[in-house]
N, C-alpha and C. Protein backbone atom coordinates (compact mmCIF):
# COMPACT_ATOMS: atom_id res chain seq x y z
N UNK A 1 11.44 20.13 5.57
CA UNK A 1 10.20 20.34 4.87
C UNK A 1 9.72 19.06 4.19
N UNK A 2 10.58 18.34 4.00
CA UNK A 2 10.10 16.91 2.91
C UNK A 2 9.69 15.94 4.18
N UNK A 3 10.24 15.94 5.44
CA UNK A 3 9.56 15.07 6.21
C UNK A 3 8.20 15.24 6.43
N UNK A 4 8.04 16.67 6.35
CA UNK A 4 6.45 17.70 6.70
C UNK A 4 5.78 17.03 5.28
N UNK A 5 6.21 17.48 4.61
CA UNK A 5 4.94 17.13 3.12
C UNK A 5 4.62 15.95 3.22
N UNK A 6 6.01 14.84 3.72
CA UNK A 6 5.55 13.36 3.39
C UNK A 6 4.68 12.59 4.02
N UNK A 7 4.53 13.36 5.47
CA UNK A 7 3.82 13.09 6.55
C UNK A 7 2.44 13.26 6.04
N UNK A 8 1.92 14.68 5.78
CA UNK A 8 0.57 15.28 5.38
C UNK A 8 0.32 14.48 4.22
N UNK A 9 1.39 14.15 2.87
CA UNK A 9 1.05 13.20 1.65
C UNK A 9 0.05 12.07 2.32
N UNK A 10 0.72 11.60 3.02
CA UNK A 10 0.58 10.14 3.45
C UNK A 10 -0.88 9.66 4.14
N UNK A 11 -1.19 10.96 5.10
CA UNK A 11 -2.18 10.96 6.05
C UNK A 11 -3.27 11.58 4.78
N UNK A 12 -3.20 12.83 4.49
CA UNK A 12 -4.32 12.82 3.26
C UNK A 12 -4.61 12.48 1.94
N UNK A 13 -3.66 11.52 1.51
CA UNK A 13 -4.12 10.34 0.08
C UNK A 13 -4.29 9.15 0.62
N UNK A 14 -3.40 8.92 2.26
CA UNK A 14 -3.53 7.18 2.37
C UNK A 14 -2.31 6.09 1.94
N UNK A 15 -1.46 5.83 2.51
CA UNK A 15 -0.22 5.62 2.27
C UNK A 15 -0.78 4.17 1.22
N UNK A 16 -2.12 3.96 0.91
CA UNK A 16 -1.91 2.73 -0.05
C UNK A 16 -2.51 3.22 -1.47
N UNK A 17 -2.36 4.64 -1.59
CA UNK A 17 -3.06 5.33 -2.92
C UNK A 17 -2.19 6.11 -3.54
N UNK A 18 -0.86 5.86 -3.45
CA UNK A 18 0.06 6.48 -3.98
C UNK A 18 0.36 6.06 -5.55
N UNK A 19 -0.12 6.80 -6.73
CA UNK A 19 -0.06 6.61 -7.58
C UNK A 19 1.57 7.79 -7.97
N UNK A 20 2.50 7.43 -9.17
CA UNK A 20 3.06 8.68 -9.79
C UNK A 20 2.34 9.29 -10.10
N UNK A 21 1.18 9.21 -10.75
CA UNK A 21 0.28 10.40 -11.32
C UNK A 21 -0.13 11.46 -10.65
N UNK A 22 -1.08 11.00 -8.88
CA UNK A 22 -0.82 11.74 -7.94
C UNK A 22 -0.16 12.78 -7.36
N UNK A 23 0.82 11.99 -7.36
CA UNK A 23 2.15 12.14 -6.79
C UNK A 23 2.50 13.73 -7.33
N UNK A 24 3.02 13.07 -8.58
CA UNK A 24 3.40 14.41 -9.48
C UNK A 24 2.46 15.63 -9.50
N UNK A 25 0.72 15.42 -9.52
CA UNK A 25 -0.04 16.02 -9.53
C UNK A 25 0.20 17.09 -8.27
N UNK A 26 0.32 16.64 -7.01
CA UNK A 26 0.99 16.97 -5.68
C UNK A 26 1.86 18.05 -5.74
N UNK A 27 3.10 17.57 -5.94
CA UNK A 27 4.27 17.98 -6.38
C UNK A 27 4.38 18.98 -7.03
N UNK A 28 3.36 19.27 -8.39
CA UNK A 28 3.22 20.15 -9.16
C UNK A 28 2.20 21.58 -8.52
N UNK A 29 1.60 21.05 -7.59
CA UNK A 29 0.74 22.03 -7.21
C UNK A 29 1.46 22.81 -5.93
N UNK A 30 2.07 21.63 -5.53
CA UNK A 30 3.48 22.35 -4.43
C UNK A 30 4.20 23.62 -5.00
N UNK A 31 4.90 23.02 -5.67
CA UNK A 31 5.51 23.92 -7.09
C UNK A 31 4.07 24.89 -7.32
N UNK A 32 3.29 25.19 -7.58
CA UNK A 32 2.46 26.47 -7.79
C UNK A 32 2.44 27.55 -7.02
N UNK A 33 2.35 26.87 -5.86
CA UNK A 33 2.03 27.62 -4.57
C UNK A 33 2.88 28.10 -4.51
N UNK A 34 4.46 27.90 -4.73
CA UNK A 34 5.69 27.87 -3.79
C UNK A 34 6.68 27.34 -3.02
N UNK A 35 5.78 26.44 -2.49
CA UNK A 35 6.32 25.67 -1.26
C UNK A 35 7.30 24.51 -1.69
N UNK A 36 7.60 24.46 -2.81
CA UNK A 36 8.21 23.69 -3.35
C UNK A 36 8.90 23.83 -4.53
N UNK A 37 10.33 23.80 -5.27
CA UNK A 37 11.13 24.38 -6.14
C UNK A 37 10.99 23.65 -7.05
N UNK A 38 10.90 23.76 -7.99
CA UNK A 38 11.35 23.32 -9.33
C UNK A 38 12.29 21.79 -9.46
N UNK A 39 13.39 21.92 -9.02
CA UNK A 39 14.75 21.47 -8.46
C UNK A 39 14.57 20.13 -8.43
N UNK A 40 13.66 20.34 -7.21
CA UNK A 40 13.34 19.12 -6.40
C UNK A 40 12.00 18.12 -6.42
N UNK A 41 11.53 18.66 -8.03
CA UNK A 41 10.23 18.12 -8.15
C UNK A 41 10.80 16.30 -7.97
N UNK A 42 11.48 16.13 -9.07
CA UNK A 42 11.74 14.61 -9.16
C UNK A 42 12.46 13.89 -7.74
N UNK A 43 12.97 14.18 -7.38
CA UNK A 43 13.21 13.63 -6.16
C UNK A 43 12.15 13.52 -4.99
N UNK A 44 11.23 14.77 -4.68
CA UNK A 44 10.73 14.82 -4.17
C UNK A 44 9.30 13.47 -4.33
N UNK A 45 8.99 13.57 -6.06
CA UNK A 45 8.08 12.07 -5.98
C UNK A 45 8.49 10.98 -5.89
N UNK A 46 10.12 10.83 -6.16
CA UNK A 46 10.53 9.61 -5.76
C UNK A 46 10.67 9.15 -4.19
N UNK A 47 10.46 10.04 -3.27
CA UNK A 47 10.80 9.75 -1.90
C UNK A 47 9.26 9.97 -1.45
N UNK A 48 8.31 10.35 -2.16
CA UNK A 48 6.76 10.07 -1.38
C UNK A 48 6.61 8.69 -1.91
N UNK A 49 6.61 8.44 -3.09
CA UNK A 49 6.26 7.44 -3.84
C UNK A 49 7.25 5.79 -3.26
N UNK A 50 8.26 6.27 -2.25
CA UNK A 50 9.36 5.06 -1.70
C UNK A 50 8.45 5.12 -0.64
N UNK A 51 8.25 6.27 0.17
CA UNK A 51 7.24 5.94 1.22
C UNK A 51 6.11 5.57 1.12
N UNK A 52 5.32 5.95 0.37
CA UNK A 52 3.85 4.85 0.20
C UNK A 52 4.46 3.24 0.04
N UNK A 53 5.55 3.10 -0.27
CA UNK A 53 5.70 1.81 -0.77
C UNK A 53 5.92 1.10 0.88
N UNK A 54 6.51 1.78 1.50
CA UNK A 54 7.03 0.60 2.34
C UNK A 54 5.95 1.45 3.51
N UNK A 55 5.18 1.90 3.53
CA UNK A 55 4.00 2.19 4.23
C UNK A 55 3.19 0.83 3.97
N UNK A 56 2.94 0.37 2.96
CA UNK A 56 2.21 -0.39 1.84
C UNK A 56 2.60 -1.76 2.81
N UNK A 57 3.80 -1.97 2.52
CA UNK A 57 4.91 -3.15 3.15
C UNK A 57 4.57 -3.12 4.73
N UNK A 58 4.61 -1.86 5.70
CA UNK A 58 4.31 -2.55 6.77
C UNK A 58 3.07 -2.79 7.18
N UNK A 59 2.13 -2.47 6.19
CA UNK A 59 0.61 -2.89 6.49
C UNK A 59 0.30 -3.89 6.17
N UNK A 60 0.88 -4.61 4.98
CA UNK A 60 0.64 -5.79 4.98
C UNK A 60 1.51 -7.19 5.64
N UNK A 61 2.64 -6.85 6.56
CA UNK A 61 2.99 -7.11 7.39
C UNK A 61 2.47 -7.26 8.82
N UNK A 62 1.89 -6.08 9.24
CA UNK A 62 0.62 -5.82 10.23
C UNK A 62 -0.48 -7.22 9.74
N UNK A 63 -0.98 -6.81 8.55
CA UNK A 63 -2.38 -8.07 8.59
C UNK A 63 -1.98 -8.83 8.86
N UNK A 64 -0.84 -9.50 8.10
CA UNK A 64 -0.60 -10.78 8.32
C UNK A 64 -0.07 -11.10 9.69
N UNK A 65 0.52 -10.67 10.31
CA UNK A 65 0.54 -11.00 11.75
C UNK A 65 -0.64 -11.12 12.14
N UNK A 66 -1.32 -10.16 12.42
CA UNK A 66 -2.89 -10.30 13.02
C UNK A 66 -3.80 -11.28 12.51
N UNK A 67 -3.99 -11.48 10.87
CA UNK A 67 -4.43 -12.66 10.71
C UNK A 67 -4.14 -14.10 11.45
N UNK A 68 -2.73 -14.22 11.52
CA UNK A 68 -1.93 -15.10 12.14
C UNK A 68 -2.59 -15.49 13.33
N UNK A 69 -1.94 -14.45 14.21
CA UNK A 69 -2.56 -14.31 15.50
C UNK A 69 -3.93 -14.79 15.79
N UNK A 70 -5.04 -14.58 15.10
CA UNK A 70 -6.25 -14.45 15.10
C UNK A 70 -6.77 -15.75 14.99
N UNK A 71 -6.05 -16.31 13.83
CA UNK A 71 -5.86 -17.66 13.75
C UNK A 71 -6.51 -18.14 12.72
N UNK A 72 -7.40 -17.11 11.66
CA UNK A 72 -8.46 -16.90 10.30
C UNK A 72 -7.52 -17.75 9.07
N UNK A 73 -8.29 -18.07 8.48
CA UNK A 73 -7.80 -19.05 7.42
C UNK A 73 -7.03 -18.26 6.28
N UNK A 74 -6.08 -17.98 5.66
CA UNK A 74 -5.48 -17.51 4.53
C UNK A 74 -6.28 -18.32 3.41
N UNK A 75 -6.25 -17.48 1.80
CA UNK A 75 -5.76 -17.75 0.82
C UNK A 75 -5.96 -19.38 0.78
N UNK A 76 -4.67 -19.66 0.84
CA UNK A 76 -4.26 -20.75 0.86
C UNK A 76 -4.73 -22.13 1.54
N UNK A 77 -5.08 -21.45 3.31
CA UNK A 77 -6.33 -22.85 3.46
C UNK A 77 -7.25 -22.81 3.11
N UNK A 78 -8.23 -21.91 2.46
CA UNK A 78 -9.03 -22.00 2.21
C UNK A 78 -9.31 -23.30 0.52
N UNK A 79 -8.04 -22.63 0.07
CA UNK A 79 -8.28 -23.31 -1.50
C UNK A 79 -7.79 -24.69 -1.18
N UNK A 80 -7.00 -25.33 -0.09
CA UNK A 80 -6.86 -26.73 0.27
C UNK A 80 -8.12 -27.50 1.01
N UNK A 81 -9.06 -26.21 1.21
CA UNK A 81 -10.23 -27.33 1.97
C UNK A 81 -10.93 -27.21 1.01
N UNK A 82 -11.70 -26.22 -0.05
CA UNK A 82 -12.01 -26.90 -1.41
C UNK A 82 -12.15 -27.43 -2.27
N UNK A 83 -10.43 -27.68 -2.24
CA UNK A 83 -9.87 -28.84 -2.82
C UNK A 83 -10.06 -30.12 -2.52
N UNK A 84 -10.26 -30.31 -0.92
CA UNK A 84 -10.39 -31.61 -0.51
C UNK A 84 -12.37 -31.66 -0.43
N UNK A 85 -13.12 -30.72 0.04
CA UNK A 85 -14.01 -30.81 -0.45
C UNK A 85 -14.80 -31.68 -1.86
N UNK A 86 -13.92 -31.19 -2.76
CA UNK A 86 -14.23 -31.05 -4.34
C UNK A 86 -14.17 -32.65 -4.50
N UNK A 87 -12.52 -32.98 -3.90
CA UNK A 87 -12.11 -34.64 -4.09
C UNK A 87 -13.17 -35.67 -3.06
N UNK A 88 -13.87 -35.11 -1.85
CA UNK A 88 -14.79 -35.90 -1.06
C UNK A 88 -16.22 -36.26 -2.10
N UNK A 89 -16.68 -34.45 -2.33
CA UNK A 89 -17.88 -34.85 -2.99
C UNK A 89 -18.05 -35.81 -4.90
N UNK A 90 -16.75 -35.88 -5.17
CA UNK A 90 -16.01 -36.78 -6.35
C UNK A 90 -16.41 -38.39 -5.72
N UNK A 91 -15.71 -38.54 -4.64
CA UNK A 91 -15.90 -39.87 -3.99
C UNK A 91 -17.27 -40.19 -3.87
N UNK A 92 -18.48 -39.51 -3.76
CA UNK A 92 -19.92 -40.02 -2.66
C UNK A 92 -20.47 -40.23 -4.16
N UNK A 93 -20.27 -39.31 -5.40
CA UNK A 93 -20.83 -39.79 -6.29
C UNK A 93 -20.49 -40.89 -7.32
C-alpha cells in the first residue's frame, strides 16, 4: 500500500512540492478516510517526504545532463563572460 500512495503522492503534488506540511496534511486525511492507521502516520511522511527528495535529486541530475549535452551555458559561464565583459568595457574607457 505505501508503494501505491507514494506513487499517486508523487504524480498528484509533483515530486518537487513536497513540503512536511503537505505531507502530513496527506497523511492525515489518509488517516480520516481509513486507508491509513494511526501507527504509521510518521513513518509514512518520512518515506514520501525521502522520496520527493531523491525524485528532486534525479531531476536535477536529468537537467544537468541535458543542459550538458545541449551544450547551453550554466550559471557559471555566464557570470565569467560578464565578468570579462565588465573588465573589457573598464579597458575602452
Amino acid at each position: 500500500m505505501m508503494a501505491l500512495l507514494r506513487e499517486g503522492l508523487l504524480l498528484g503534488l509533483g515530486a518537487l512540492d513536497l513540503t512536511r506540511e503537505r505531507v502530513t496534511s496527506l497523511v492525515d486525511e489518509l488517516i480520516k478516510r481509513g486507508e491509513q492507521v494511526q501507527k504509521e502516520r510518521e513513518v509514512a511522511i518520512d518515506e514520501l517526504l525521502a522520496a520527493g527528495k531523491r525524485a528532486e535529486e534525479r531531476l536535477r541530475a536529468t537537467i544537468a545532463r541535458v543542459v550538458g549535452e545541449l551544450g547551453l551555458p550554466t550559471k557559471a559561464d555566464l557570470a565569467r563572460i560578464e565578468e570579462r565583459l565588465a573588465a573589457l568595457e573598464k579597458k575602452l574607457k
